[in-house]
C-alpha atoms as a PDB file:
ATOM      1  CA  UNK A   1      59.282-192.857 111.178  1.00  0.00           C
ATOM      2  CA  UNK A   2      60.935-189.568 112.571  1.00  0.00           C
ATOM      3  CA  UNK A   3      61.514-189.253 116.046  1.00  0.00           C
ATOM      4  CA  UNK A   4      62.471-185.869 116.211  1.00  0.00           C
ATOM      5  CA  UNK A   5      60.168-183.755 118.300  1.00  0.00           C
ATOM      6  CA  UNK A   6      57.899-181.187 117.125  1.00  0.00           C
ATOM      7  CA  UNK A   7      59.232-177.283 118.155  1.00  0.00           C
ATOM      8  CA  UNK A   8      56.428-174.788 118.220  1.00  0.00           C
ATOM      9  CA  UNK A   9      57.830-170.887 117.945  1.00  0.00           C
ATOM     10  CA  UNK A  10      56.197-167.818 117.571  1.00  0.00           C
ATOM     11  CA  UNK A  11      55.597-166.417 114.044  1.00  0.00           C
ATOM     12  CA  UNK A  12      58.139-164.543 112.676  1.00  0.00           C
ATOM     13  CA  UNK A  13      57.942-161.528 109.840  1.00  0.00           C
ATOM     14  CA  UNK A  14      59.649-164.772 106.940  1.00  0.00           C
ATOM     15  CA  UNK A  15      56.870-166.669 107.732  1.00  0.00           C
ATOM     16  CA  UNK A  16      53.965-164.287 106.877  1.00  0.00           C
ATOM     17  CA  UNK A  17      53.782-165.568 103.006  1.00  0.00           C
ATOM     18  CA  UNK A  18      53.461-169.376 104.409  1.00  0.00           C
ATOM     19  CA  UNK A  19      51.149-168.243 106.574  1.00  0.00           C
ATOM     20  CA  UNK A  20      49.248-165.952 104.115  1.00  0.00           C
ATOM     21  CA  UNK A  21      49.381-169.387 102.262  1.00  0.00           C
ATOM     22  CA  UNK A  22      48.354-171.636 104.664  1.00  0.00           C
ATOM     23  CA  UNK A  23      45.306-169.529 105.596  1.00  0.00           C
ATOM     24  CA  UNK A  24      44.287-169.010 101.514  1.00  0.00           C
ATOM     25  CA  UNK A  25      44.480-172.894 101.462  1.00  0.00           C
ATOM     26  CA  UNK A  26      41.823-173.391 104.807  1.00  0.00           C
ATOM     27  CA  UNK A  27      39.568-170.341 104.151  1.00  0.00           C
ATOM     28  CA  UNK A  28      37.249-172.364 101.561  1.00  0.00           C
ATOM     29  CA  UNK A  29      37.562-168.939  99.147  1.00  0.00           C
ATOM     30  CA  UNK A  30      37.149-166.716 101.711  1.00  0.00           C
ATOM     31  CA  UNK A  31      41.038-165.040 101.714  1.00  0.00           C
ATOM     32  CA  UNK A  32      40.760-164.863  97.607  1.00  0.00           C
ATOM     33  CA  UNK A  33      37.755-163.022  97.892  1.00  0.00           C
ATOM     34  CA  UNK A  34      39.053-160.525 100.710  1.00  0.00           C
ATOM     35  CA  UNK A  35      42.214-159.978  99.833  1.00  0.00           C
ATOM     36  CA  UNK A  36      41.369-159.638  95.773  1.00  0.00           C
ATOM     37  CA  UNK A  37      38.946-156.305  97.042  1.00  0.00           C
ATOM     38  CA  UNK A  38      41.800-154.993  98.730  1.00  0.00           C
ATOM     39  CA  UNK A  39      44.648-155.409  96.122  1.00  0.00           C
ATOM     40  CA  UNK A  40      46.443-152.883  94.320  1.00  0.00           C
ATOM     41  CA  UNK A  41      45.703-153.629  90.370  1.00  0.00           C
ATOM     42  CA  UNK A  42      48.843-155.515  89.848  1.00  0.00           C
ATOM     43  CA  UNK A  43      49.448-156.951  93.029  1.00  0.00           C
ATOM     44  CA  UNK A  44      49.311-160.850  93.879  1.00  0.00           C
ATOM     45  CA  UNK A  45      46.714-161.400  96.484  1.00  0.00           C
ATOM     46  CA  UNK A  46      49.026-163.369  98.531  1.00  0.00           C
ATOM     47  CA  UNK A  47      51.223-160.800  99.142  1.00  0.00           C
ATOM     48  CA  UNK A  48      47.774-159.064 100.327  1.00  0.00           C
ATOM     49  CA  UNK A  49      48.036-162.102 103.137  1.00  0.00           C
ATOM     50  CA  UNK A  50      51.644-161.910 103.733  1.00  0.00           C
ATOM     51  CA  UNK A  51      50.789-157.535 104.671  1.00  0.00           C
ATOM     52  CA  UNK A  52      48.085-158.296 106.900  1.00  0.00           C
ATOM     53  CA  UNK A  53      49.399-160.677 108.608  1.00  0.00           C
ATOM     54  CA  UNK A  54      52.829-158.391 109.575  1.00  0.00           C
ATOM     55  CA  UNK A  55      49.920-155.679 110.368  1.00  0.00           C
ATOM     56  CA  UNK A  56      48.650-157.600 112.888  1.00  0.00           C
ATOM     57  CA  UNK A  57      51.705-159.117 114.394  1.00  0.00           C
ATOM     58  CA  UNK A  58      52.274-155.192 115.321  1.00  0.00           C
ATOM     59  CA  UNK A  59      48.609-154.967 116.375  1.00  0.00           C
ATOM     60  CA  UNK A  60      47.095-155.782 119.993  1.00  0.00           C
ATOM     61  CA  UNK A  61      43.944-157.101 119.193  1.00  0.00           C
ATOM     62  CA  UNK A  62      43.449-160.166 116.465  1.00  0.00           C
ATOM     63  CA  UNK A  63      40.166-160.431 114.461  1.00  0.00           C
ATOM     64  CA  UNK A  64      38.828-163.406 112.049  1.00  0.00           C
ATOM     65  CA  UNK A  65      35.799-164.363 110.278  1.00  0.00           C
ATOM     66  CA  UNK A  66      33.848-167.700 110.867  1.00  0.00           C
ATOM     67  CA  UNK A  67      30.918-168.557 109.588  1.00  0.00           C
ATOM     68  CA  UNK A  68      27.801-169.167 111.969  1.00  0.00           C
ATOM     69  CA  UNK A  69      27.198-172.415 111.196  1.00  0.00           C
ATOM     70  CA  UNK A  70      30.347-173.642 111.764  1.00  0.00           C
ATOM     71  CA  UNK A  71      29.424-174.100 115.527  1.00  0.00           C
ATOM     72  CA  UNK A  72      32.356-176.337 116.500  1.00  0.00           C
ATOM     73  CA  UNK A  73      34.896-174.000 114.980  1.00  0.00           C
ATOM     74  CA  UNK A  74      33.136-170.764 116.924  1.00  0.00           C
ATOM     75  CA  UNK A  75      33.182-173.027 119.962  1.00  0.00           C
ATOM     76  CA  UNK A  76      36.895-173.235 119.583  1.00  0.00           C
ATOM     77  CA  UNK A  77      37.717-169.487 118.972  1.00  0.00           C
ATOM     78  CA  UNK A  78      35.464-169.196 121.961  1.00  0.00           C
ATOM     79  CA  UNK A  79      37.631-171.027 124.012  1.00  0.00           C
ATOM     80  CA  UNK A  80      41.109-169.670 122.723  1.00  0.00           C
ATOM     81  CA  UNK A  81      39.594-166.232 123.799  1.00  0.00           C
ATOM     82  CA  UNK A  82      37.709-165.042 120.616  1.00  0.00           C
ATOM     83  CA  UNK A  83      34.388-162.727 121.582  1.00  0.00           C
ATOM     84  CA  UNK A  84      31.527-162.000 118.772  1.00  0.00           C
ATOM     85  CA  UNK A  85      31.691-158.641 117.761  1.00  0.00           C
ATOM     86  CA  UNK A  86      29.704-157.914 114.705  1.00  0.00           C
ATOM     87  CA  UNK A  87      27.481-160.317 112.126  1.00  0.00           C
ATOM     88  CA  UNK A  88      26.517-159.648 108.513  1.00  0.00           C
ATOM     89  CA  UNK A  89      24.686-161.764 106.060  1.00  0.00           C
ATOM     90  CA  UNK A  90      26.597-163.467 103.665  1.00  0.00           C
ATOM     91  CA  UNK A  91      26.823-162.293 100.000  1.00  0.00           C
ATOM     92  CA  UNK A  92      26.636-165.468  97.862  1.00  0.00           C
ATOM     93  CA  UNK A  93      29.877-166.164  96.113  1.00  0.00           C
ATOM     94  CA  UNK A  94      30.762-168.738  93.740  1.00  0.00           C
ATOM     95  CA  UNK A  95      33.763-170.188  96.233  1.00  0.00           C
ATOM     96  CA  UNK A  96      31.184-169.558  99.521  1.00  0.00           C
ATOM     97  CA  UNK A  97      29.642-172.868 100.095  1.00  0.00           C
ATOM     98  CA  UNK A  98      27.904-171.353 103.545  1.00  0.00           C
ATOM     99  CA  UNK A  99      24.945-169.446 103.812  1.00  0.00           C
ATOM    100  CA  UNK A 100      23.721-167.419 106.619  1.00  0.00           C
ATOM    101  CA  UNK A 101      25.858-164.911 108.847  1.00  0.00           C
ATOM    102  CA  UNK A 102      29.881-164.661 108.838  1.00  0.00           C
ATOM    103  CA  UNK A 103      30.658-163.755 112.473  1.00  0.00           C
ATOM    104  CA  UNK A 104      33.447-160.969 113.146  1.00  0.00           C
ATOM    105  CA  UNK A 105      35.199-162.645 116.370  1.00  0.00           C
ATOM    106  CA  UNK A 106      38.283-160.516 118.106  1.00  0.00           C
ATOM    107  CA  UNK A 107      41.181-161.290 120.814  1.00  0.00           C
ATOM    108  CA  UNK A 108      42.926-159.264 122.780  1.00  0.00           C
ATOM    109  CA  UNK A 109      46.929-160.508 121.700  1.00  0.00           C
ATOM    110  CA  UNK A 110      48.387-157.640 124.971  1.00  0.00           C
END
């Protein structure tokens, strides 16, 4: 077992492709779907992630998506400062296992 204690840091701009990764790996489809609309023709959608992400490191507000009936999850963003600002219906996709409304959620970061 390691003993070594856990460091937390902030984000830095090299870790925007782990993170782009890391969030493509939790979103249940969601980030392939979002960032493959957005993507240039030849470009990776993970390097879609890895540009947002150093967008809104520069930003003072932080937005995500969470689906309405994941309660405990809009709970949490709740608590962490997250306020609903929008709601649409969501489009059935093949990688979507959810249906009902995707919540837009934002935080001020400033």
């Amino acid at each position: 077992m390691n003993d070594s204690p856990v460091i937390f840091r902030p984000a830095i701009k090299a870790d925007c492709g782990v993170i782009a990764q890391l969030y493509q790996i939790s979103s249940d489809g969601v980030a392939d779907y979002t960032w493959s609309k957005i993507a240039a023709a030849d470009e990776d959608i993970l390097d879609v992630g890895r540009r947002r992400h150093e967008r809104e490191n520069k930003l003072n507000k932080l937005s995500l998506s969470v689906f309405e009936k994941n309660s405990g999850a809009k709970r949490l963003y709740e608590r962490l400062g997250y306020r609903e600002v929008a709601r649409e219906v969501i489009f059935p996709y093949p990688l979507i296992h959810f249906t009902g409304d995707a919540i837009l959620m934002v935080r001020e970061t400033g």
